[in-house]
Protein backbone atom coordinates (compact mmCIF):
# COMPACT_ATOMS: atom_id res chain seq x y z
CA UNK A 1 -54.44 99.80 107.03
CA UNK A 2 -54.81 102.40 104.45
CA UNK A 3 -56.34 105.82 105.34
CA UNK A 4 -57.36 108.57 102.63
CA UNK A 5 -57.55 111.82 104.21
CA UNK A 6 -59.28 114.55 102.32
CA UNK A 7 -61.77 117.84 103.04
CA UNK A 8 -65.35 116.15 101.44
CA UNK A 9 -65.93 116.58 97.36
CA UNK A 10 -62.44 115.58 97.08
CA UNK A 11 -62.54 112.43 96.17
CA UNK A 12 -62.26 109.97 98.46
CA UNK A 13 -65.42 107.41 98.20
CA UNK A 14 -64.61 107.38 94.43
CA UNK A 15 -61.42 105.47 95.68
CA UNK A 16 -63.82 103.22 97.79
CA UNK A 17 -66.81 103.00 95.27
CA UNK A 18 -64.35 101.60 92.61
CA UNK A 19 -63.29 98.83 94.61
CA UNK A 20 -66.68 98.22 95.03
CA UNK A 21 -67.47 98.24 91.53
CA UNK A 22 -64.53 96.16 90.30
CA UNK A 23 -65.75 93.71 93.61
CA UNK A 24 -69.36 93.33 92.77
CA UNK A 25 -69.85 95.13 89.33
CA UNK A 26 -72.09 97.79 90.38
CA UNK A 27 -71.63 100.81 92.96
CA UNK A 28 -72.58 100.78 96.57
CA UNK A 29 -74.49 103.89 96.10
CA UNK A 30 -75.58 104.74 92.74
CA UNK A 31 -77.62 102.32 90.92
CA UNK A 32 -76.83 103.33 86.95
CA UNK A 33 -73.89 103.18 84.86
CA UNK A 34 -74.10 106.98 83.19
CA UNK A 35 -73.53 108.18 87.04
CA UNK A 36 -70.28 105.98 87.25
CA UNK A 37 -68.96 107.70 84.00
CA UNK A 38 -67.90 111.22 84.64
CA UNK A 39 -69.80 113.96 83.61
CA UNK A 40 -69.03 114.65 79.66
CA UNK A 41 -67.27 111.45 78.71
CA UNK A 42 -68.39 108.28 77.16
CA UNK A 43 -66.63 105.52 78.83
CA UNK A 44 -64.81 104.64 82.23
CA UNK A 45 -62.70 102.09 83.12
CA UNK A 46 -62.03 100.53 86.61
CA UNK A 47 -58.72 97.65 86.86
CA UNK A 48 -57.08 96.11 89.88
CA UNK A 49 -54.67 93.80 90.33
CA UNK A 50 -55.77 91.42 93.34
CA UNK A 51 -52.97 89.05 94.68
CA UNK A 52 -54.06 85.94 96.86
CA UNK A 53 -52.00 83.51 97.65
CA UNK A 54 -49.10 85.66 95.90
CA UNK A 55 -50.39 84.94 92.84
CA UNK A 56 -52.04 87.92 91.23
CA UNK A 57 -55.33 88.15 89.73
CA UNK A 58 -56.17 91.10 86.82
CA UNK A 59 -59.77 92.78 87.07
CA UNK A 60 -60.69 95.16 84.53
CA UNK A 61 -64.23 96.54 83.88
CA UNK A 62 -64.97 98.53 81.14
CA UNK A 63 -68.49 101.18 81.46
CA UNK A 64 -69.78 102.32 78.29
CA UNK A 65 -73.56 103.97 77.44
CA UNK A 66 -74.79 100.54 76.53
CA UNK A 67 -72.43 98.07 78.03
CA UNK A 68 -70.18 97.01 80.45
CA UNK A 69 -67.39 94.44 80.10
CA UNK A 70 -65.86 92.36 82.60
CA UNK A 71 -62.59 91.02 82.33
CA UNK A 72 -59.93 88.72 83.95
CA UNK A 73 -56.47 88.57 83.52
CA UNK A 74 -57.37 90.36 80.06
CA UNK A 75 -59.95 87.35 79.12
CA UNK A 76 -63.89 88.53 78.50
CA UNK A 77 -66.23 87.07 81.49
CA UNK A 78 -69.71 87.00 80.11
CA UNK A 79 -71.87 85.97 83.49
CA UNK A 80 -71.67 88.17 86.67
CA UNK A 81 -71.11 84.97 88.54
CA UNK A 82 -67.99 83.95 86.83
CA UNK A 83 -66.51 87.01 87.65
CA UNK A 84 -67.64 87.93 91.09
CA UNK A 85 -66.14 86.17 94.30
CA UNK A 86 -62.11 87.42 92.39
CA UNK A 87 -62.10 89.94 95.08
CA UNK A 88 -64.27 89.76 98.41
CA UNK A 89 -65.46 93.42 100.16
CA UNK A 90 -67.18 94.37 103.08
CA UNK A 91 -68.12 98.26 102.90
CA UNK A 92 -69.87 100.56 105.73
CA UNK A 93 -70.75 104.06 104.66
CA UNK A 94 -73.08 106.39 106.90
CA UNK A 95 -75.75 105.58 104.63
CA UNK A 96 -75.73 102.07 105.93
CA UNK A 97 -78.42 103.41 108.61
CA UNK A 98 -80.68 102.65 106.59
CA UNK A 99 -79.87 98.79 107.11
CA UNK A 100 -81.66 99.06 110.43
CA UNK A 101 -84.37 102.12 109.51
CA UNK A 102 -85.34 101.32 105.78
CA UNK A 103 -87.48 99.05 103.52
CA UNK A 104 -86.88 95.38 103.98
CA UNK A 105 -85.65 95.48 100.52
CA UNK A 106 -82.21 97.11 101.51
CA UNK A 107 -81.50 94.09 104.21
CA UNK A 108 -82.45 91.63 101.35
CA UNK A 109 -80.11 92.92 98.91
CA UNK A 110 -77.16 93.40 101.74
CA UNK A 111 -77.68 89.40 101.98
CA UNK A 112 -77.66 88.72 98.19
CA UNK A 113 -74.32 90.88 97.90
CA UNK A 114 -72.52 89.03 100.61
CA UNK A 115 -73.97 85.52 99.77
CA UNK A 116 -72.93 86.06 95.79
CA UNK A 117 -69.22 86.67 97.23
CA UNK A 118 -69.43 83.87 99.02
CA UNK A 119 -71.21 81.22 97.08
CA UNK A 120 -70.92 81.01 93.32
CA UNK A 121 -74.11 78.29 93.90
CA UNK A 122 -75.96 81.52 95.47
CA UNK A 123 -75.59 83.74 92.99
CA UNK A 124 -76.60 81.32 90.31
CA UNK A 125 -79.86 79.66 92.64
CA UNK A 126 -81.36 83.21 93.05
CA UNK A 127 -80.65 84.51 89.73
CA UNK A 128 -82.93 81.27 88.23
CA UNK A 129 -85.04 82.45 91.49
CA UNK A 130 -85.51 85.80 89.97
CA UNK A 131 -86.41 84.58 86.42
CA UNK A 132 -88.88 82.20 87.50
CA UNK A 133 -90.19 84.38 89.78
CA UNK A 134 -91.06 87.25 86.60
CA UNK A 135 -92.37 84.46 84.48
CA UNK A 136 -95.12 83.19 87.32
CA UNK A 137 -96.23 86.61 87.66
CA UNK A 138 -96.76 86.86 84.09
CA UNK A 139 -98.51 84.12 84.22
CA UNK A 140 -100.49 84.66 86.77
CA UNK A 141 -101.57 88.33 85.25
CA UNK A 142 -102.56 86.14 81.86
CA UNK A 143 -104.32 83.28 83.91
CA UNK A 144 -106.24 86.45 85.69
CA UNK A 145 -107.39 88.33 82.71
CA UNK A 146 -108.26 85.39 80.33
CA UNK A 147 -110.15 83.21 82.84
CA UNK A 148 -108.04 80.25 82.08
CA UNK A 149 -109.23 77.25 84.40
CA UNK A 150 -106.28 75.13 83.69
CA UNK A 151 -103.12 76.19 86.02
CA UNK A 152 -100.59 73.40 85.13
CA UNK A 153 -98.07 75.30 83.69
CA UNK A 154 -98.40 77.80 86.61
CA UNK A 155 -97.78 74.72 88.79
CA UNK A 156 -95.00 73.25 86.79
CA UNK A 157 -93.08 77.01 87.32
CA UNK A 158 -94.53 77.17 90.88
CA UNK A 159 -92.12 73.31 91.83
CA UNK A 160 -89.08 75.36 89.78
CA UNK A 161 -89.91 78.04 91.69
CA UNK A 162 -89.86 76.08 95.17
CA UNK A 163 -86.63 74.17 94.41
CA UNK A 164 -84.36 77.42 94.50
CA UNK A 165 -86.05 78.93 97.00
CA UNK A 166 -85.24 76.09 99.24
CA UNK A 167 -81.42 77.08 99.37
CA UNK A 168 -82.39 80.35 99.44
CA UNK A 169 -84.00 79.99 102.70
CA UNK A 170 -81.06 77.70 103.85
CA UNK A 171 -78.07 79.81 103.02
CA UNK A 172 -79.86 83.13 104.58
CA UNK A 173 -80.56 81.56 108.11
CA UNK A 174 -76.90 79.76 107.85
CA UNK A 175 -75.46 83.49 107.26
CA UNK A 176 -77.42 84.89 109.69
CA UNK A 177 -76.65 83.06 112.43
CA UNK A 178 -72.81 82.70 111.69
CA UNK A 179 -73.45 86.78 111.96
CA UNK A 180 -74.56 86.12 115.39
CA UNK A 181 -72.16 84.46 116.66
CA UNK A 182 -70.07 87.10 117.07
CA UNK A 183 -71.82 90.49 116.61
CA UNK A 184 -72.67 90.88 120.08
CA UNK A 185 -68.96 90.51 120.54
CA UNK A 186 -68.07 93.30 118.57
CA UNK A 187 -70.69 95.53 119.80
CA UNK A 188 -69.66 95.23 123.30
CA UNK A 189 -66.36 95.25 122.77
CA UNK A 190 -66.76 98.79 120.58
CA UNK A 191 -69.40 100.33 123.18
CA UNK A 192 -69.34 98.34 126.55
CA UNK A 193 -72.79 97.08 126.02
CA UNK A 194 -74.15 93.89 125.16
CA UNK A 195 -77.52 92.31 124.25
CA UNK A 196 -77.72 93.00 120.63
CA UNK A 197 -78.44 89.76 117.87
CA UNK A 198 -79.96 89.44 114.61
CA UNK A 199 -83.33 87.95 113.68
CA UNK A 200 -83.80 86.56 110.65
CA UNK A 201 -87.58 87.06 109.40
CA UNK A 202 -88.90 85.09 105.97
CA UNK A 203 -92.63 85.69 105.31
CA UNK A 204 -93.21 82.12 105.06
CA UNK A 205 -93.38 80.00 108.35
CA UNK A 206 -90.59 76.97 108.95
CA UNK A 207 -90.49 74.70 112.06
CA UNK A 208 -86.92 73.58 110.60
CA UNK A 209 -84.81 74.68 107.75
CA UNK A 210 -84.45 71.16 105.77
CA UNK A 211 -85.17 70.98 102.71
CA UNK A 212 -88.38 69.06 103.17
CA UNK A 213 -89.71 70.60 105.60
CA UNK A 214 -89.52 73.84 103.82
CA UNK A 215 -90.93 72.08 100.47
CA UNK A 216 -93.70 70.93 102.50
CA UNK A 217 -94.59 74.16 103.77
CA UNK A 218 -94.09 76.65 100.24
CA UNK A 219 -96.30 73.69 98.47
CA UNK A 220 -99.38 74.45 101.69
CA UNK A 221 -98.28 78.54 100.98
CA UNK A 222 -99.05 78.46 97.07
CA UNK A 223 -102.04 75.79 96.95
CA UNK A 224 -103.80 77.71 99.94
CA UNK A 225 -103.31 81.30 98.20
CA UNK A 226 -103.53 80.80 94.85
CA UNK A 227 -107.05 82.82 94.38
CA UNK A 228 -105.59 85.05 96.52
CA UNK A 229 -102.24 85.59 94.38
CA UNK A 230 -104.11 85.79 90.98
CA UNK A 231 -106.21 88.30 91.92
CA UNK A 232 -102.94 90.48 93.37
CA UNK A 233 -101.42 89.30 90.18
CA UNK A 234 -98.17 88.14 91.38
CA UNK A 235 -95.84 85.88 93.96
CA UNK A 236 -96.78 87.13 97.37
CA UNK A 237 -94.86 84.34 99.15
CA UNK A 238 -91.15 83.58 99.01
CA UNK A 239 -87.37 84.62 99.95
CA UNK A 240 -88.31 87.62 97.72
CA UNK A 241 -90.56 88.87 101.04
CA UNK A 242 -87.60 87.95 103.11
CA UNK A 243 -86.40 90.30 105.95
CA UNK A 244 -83.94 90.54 109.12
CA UNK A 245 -84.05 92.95 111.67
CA UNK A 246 -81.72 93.93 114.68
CA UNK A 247 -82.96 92.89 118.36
CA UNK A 248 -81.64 94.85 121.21
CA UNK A 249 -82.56 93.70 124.81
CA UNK A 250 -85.58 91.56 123.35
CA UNK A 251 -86.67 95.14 121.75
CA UNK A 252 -86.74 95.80 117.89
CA UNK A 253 -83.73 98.01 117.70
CA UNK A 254 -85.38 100.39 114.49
CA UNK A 255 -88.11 101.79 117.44
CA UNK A 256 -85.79 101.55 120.38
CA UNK A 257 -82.96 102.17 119.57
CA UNK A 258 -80.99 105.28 119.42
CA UNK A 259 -78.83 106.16 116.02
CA UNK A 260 -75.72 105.38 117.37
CA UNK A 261 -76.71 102.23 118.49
CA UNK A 262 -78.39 101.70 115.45
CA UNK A 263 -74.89 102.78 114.09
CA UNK A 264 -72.84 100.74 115.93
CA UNK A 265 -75.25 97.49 114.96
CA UNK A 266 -74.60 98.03 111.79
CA UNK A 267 -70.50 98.30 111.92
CA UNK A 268 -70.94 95.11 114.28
CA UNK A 269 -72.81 93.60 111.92
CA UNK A 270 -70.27 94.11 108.85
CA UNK A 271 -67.23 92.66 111.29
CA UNK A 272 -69.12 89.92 112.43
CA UNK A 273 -68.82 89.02 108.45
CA UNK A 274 -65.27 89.24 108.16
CA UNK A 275 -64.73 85.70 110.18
CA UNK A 276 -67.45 84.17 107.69
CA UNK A 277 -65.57 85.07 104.65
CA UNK A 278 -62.10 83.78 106.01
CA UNK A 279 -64.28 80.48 106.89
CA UNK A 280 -66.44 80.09 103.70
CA UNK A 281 -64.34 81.64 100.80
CA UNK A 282 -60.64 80.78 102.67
CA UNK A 283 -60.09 84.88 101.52
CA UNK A 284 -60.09 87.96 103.96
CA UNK A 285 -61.81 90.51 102.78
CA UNK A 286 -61.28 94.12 101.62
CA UNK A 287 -62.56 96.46 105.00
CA UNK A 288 -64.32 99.64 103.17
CA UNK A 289 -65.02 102.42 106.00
CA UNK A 290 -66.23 105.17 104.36
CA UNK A 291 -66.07 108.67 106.44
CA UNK A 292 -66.58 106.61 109.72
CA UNK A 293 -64.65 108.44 112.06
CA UNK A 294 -67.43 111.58 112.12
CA UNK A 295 -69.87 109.13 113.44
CA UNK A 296 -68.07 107.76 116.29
CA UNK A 297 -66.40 109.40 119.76
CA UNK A 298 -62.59 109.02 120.67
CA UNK A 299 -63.21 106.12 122.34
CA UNK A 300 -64.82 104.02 119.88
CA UNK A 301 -62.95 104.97 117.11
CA UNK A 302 -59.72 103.95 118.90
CA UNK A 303 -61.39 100.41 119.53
CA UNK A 304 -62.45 99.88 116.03
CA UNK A 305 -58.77 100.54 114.55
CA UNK A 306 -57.62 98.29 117.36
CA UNK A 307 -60.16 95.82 116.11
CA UNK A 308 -59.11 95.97 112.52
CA UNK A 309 -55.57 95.79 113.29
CA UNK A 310 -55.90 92.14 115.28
CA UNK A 311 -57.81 91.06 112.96
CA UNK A 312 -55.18 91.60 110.44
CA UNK A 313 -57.46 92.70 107.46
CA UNK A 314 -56.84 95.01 104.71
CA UNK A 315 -58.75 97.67 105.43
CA UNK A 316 -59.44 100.90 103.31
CA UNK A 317 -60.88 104.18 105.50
CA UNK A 318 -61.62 107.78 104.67
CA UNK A 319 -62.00 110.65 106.69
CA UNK A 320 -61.27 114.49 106.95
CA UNK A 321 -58.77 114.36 109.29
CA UNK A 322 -56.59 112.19 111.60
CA UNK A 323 -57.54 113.70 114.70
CA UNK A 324 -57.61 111.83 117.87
CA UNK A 325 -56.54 108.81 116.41
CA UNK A 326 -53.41 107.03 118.69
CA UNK A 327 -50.33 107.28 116.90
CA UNK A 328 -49.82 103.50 117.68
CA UNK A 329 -52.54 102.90 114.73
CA UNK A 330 -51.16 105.52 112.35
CA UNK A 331 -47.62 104.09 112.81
CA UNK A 332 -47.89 100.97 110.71
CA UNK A 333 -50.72 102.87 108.43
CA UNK A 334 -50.33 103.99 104.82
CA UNK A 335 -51.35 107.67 105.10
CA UNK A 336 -52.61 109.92 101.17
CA UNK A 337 -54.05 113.09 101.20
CA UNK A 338 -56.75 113.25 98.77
CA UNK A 339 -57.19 116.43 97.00
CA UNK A 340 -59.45 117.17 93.54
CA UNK A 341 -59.10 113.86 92.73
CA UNK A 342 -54.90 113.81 93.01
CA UNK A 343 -53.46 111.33 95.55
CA UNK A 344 -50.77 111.88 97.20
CA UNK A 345 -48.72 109.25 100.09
CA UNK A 346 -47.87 111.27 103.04
């Protein structure tokens, strides 16, 4: 357990938001390189060394105006997907809220991030997923405005299209319910209250998840709405509609739930996925808790660091002060003050 203690402006997510970046090449909170580099300067560069298995492992990414370069053990990685899955995180800030409150596109991309860490066969399916996807709904705008009768082309994309978004489908509702197998663990074990699960919601009907089945079905989807697609001009069916939401006694926990137990969801949520990763990728992963301790009581933050320490996971947590923490948990912790950007080990 490392904690970085610090008054805010300090300092302190910058530690966490670079382990991000050198984790899944891009921040968990800004979406453009220029706000990575620091104001006035040209160029940043992030490098960790990442041991598994004792044998160390050399990240380095390099942030320019116009580029960004990955690199392992000093050796140029072209594709994102060679590079990511080197170093595994799981990161809760109090922004994460919006997992439970905002667009379905936020719960989307929090399943693309953790799939790509975990599956290198992900990353690459929905990436070919994406692509496809842009070219059909060109194609759909130029079948729309020139009145062309013949769709074959649109049909030949439309199987592509279908074939990835088959284990799309499959590795979403296998992650989602390895999450629930033990979220409602954590979250009654945090607040001493149970009854909360995960329901995993794609716009497209399945009575099973085979692959079949689900080819059967997105073939009915397409042929049944394709008038109703070309005149919206694009793919209105698909993973890319996807969405999850949090159930709490049988109730949709966004409209009846209260923000700490929307709160405590989410945190339940992210340990649920630390199991997954030992179990799928054989690595634990990297614990980010940004500023968590202002959003929980005594109590709870007491069982969480309990938690984390049984679990034996590196874990990385910032926070203003060390208040009301047991000294049991502090003991075996790696304590730095963080102040204008200097680090210090107490």
């Amino acid at each position: 357990m490392n904690i970085f203690v610090g008054n805010n402006a300090q300092g302190k997510t910058n530690i966490l938001e670079a382990i991000v970046f050198l984790a899944l090449t891009k921040s968990h909170r800004v979406g453009t390189n220029p706000n990575i580099v620091m104001l006035g300067k040209d160029r940043c560069k992030l490098s960790c060394v990442v041991k598994k298995d004792k044998i160390p492992t050399h990240l380095e990414i390099e942030i320019t105006e116009d580029a960004k370069k990955l690199r392992v053990n000093h050796t140029d990685i072209r594709k994102v997907a060679d590079y990511i899955s080197y170093l595994n995180v799981i990161v809760f800030t109090p922004d994460d809220l919006e997992i439970v409150k905002g667009s379905p596109n936020i719960r989307r991309n929090l399943m693309n991030i953790e799939l790509s860490q975990l599956s290198k066969e992900y990353l690459k399916n929905y990436n070919e997923y994406d692509k496809l996807l842009k070219t059909r709904n060109e194609y759909l705008k130029v079948l729309f405005q020139n009145h062309i009768a013949d769709k074959t082309y649109l049909d030949i994309i439309t199987d592509k299209l279908i074939e990835r978004a088959i284990l799309i489908y499959q590795k979403r509702k296998e992650y989602l319910d390895c999450v629930n197998l033990s979220i409602h663990s954590f979250y009654r074990d945090i607040s001493n209250d149970e009854g909360i699960k995960v329901c995993y919601v794609p716009n497209v009907e399945f009575e099973d998840y085979d692959s079949e089945t689900i080819r059967k079905a997105l073939k009915h989807v397409f042929s049944k709405n394709y008038n109703k697609e070309l005149n919206y001009g694009m793919t209105i069916y698909g993973p890319h509609r996807d969405d999850f939401y949090f159930e709490y006694h049988n109730e949709d926990l966004k409209y009846y739930g209260s923000q700490g137990q929307q709160r405590l969801a989410v945190l339940s949520f992210k340990l649920s996925e630390i199991s997954i990763f030992k179990e799928l990728s054989g690595t634990t992963p990297v614990l980010l808790l940004d500023d968590i301790f202002s959003e929980l009581d005594i109590k709870k933050r007491n069982k969480l660091l309990k938690m984390i320490c049984l679990d034996n996971v590196q874990s990385i947590i910032t926070t203003t002060d060390l208040k009301n923490i047991q000294k049991q948990y502090l003991k075996d912790a790696f304590v730095f003050t963080v102040e204008k950007g200097k680090i210090e080990r107490k």
